[in-house]
C-alpha atoms as a PDB file:
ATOM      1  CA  UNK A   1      21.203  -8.438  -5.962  1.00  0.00           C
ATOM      2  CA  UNK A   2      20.203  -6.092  -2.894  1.00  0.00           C
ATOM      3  CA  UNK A   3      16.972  -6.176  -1.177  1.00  0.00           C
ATOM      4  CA  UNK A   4      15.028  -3.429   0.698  1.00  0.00           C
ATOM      5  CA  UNK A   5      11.824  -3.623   2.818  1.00  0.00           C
ATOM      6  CA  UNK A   6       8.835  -1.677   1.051  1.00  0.00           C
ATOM      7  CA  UNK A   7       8.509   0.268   4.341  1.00  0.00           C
ATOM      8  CA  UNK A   8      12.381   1.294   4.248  1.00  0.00           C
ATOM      9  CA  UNK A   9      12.106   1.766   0.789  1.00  0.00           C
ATOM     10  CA  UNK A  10       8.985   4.335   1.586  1.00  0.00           C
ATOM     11  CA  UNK A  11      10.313   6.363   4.124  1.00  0.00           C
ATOM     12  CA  UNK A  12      13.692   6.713   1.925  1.00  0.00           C
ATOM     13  CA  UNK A  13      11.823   7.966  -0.651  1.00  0.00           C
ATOM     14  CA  UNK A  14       9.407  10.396   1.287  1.00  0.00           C
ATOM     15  CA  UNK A  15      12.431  12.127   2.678  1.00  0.00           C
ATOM     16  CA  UNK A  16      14.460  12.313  -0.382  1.00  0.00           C
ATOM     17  CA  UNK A  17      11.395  14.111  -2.031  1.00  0.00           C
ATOM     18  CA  UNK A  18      10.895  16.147   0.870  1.00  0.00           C
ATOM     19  CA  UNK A  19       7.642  14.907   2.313  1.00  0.00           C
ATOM     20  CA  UNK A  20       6.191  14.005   5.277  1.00  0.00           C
ATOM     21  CA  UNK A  21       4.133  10.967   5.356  1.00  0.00           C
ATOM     22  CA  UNK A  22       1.324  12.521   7.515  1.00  0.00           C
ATOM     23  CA  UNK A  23       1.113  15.635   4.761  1.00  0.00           C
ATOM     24  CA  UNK A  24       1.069  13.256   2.166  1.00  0.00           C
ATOM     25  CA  UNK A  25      -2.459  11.446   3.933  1.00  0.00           C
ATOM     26  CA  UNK A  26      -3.673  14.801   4.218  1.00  0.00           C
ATOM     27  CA  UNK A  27      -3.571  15.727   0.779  1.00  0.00           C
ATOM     28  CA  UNK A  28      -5.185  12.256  -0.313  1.00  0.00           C
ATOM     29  CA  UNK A  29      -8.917  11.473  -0.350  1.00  0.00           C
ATOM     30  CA  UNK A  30     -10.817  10.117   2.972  1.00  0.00           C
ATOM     31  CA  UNK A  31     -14.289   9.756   1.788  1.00  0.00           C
ATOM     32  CA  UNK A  32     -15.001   5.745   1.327  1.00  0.00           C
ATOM     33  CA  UNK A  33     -16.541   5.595  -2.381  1.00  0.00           C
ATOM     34  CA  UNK A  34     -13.116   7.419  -3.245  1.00  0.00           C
ATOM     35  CA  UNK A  35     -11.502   4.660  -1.491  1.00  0.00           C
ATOM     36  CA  UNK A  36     -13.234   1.697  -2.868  1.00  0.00           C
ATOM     37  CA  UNK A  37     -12.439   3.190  -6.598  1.00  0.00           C
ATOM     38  CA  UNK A  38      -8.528   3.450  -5.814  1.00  0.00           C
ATOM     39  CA  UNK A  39      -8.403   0.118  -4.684  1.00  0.00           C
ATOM     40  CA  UNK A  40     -10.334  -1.372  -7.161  1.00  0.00           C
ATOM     41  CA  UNK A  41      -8.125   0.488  -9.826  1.00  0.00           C
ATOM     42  CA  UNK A  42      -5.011  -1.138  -8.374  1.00  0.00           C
ATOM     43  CA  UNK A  43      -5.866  -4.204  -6.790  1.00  0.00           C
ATOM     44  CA  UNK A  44      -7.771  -6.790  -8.136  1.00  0.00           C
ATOM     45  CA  UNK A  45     -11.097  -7.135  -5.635  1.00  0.00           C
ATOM     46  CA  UNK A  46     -14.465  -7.442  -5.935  1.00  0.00           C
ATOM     47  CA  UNK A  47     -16.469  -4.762  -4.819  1.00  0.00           C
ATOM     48  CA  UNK A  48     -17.262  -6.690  -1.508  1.00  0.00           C
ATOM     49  CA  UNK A  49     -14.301  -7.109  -0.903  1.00  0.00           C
ATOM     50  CA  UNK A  50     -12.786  -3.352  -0.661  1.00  0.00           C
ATOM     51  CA  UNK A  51     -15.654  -2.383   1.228  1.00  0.00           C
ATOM     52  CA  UNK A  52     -14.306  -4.887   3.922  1.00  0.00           C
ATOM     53  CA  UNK A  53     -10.914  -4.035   3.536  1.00  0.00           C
ATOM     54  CA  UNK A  54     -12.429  -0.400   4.494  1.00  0.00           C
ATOM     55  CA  UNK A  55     -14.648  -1.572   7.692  1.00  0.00           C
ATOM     56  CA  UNK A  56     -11.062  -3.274   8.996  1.00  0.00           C
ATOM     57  CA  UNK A  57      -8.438  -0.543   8.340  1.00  0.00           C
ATOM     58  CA  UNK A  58      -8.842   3.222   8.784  1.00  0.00           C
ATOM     59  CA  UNK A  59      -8.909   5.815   5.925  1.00  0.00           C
ATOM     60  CA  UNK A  60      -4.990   7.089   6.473  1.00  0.00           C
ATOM     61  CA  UNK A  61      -4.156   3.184   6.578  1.00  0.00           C
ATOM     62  CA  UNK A  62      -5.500   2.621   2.953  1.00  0.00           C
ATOM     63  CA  UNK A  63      -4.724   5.495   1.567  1.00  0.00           C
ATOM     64  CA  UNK A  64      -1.126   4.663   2.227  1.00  0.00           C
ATOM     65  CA  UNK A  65      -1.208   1.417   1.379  1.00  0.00           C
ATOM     66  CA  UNK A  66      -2.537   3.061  -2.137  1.00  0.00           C
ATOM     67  CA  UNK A  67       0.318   5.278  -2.010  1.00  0.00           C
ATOM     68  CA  UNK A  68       3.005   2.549  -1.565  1.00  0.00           C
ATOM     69  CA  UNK A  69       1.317   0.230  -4.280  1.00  0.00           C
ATOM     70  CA  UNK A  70       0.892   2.805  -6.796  1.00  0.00           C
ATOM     71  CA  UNK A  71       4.633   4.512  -6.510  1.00  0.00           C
ATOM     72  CA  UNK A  72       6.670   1.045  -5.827  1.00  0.00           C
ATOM     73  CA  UNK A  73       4.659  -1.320  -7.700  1.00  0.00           C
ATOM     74  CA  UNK A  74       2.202   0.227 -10.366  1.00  0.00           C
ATOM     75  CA  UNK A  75       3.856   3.099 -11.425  1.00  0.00           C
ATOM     76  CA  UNK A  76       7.284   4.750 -11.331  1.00  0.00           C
ATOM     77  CA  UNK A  77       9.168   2.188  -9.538  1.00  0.00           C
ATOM     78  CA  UNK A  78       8.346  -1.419 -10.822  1.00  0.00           C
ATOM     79  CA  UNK A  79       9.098  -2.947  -7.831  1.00  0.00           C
ATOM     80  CA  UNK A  80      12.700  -1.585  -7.747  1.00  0.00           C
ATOM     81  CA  UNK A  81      13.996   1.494  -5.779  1.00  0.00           C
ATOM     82  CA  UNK A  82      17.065   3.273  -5.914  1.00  0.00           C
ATOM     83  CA  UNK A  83      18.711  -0.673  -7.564  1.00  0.00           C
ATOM     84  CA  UNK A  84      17.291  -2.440  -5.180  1.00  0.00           C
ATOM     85  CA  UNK A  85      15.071  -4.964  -5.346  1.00  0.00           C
ATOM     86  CA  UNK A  86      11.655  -3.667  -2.990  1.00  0.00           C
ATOM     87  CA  UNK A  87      10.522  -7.195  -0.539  1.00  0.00           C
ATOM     88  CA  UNK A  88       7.794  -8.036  -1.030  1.00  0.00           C
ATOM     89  CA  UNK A  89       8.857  -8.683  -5.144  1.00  0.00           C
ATOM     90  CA  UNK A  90       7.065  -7.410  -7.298  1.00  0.00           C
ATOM     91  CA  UNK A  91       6.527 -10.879  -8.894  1.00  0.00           C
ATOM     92  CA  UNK A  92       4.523 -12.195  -5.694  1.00  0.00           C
ATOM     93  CA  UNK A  93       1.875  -9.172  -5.326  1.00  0.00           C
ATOM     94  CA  UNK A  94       1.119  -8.100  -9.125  1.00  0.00           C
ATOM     95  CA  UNK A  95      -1.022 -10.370 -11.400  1.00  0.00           C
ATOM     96  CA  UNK A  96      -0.626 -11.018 -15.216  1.00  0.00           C
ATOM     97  CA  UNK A  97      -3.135  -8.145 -15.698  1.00  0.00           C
ATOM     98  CA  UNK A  98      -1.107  -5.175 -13.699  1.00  0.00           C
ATOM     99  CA  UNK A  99      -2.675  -5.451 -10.814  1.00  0.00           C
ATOM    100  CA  UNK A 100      -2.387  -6.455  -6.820  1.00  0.00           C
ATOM    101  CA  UNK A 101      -3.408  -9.560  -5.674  1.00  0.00           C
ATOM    102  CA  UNK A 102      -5.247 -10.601  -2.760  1.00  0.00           C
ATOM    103  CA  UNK A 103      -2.323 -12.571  -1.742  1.00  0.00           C
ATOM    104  CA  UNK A 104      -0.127  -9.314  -2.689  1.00  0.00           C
ATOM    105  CA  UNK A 105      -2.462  -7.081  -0.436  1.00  0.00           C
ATOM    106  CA  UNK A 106      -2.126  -9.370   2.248  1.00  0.00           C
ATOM    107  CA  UNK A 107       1.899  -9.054   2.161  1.00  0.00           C
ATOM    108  CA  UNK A 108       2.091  -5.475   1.693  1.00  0.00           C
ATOM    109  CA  UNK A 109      -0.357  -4.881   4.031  1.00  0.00           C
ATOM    110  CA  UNK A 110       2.058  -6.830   6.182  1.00  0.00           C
ATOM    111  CA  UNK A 111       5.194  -5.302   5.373  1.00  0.00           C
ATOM    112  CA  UNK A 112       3.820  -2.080   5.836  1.00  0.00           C
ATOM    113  CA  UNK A 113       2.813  -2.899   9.225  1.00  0.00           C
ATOM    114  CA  UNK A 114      -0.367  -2.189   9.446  1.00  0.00           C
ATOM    115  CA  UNK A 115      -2.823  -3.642  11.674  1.00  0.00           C
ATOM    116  CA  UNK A 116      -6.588  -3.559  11.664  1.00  0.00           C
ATOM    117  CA  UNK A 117      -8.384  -1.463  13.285  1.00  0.00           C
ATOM    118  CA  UNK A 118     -10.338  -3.530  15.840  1.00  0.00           C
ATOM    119  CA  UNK A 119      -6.719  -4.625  17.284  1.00  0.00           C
ATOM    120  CA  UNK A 120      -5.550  -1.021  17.562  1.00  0.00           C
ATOM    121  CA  UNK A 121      -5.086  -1.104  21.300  1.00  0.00           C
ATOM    122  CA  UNK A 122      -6.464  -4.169  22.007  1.00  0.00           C
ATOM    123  CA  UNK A 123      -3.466  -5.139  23.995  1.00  0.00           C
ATOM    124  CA  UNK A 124      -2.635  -1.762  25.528  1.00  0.00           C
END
């Protein structure tokens, strides 16, 4: 079985459909209540808890990590792209009921590199 990175597998698939990843931010919604209700749709948080996720990362962060958890894990891909299987597995971010774990968030958050706001910088 072959692996790929879920921010490999993201950039492959971006250019293969002929998108750029800044006019695909663009095009997706910035204002925070639109936010919170995309998360909470996909990945299983309280309220609370996707507000904070909003006060640490910036709009364009979270709307891409919705991007990359919808298309790789929620909807068209299941976790697999192009026969390969996407890291992190699909079987250590999405719960019994369909949706992204805290845990999950955590990893894909990581493998997407992102990094929260307040450290943006920081060590510039």
């Amino acid at each position: 079985m072959q692996y790929i990175r879920l921010k490999d597998a993201l950039l492959d698939f971006l250019r293969e459909q002929g998108l750029e990843l800044e006019d695909v931010l663009d095009a997706m919604d910035e204002e925070k209540e639109g936010l919170i209700e995309s998360l909470l749709k996909r990945v299983d948080l309280s309220y609370e808890e996707a507000y904070r996720l909003l006060s640490n990362y910036t709009s364009r962060q979270i709307n891409l990590l919705i991007f990359a958890i919808h298309v790789f894990y929620v909807a068209v891909m299941g976790g697999v792209y192009k026969g390969k299987v996407i890291v992190p597995l699909r079987e250590e971010v999405v719960n019994e009921k369909g949706k992204i774990t805290r845990e999950g968030l955590l990893k894909i958050i990581k493998s997407l590199g992102l990094k929260p706001r307040w450290t943006i910088g920081a060590y510039s």
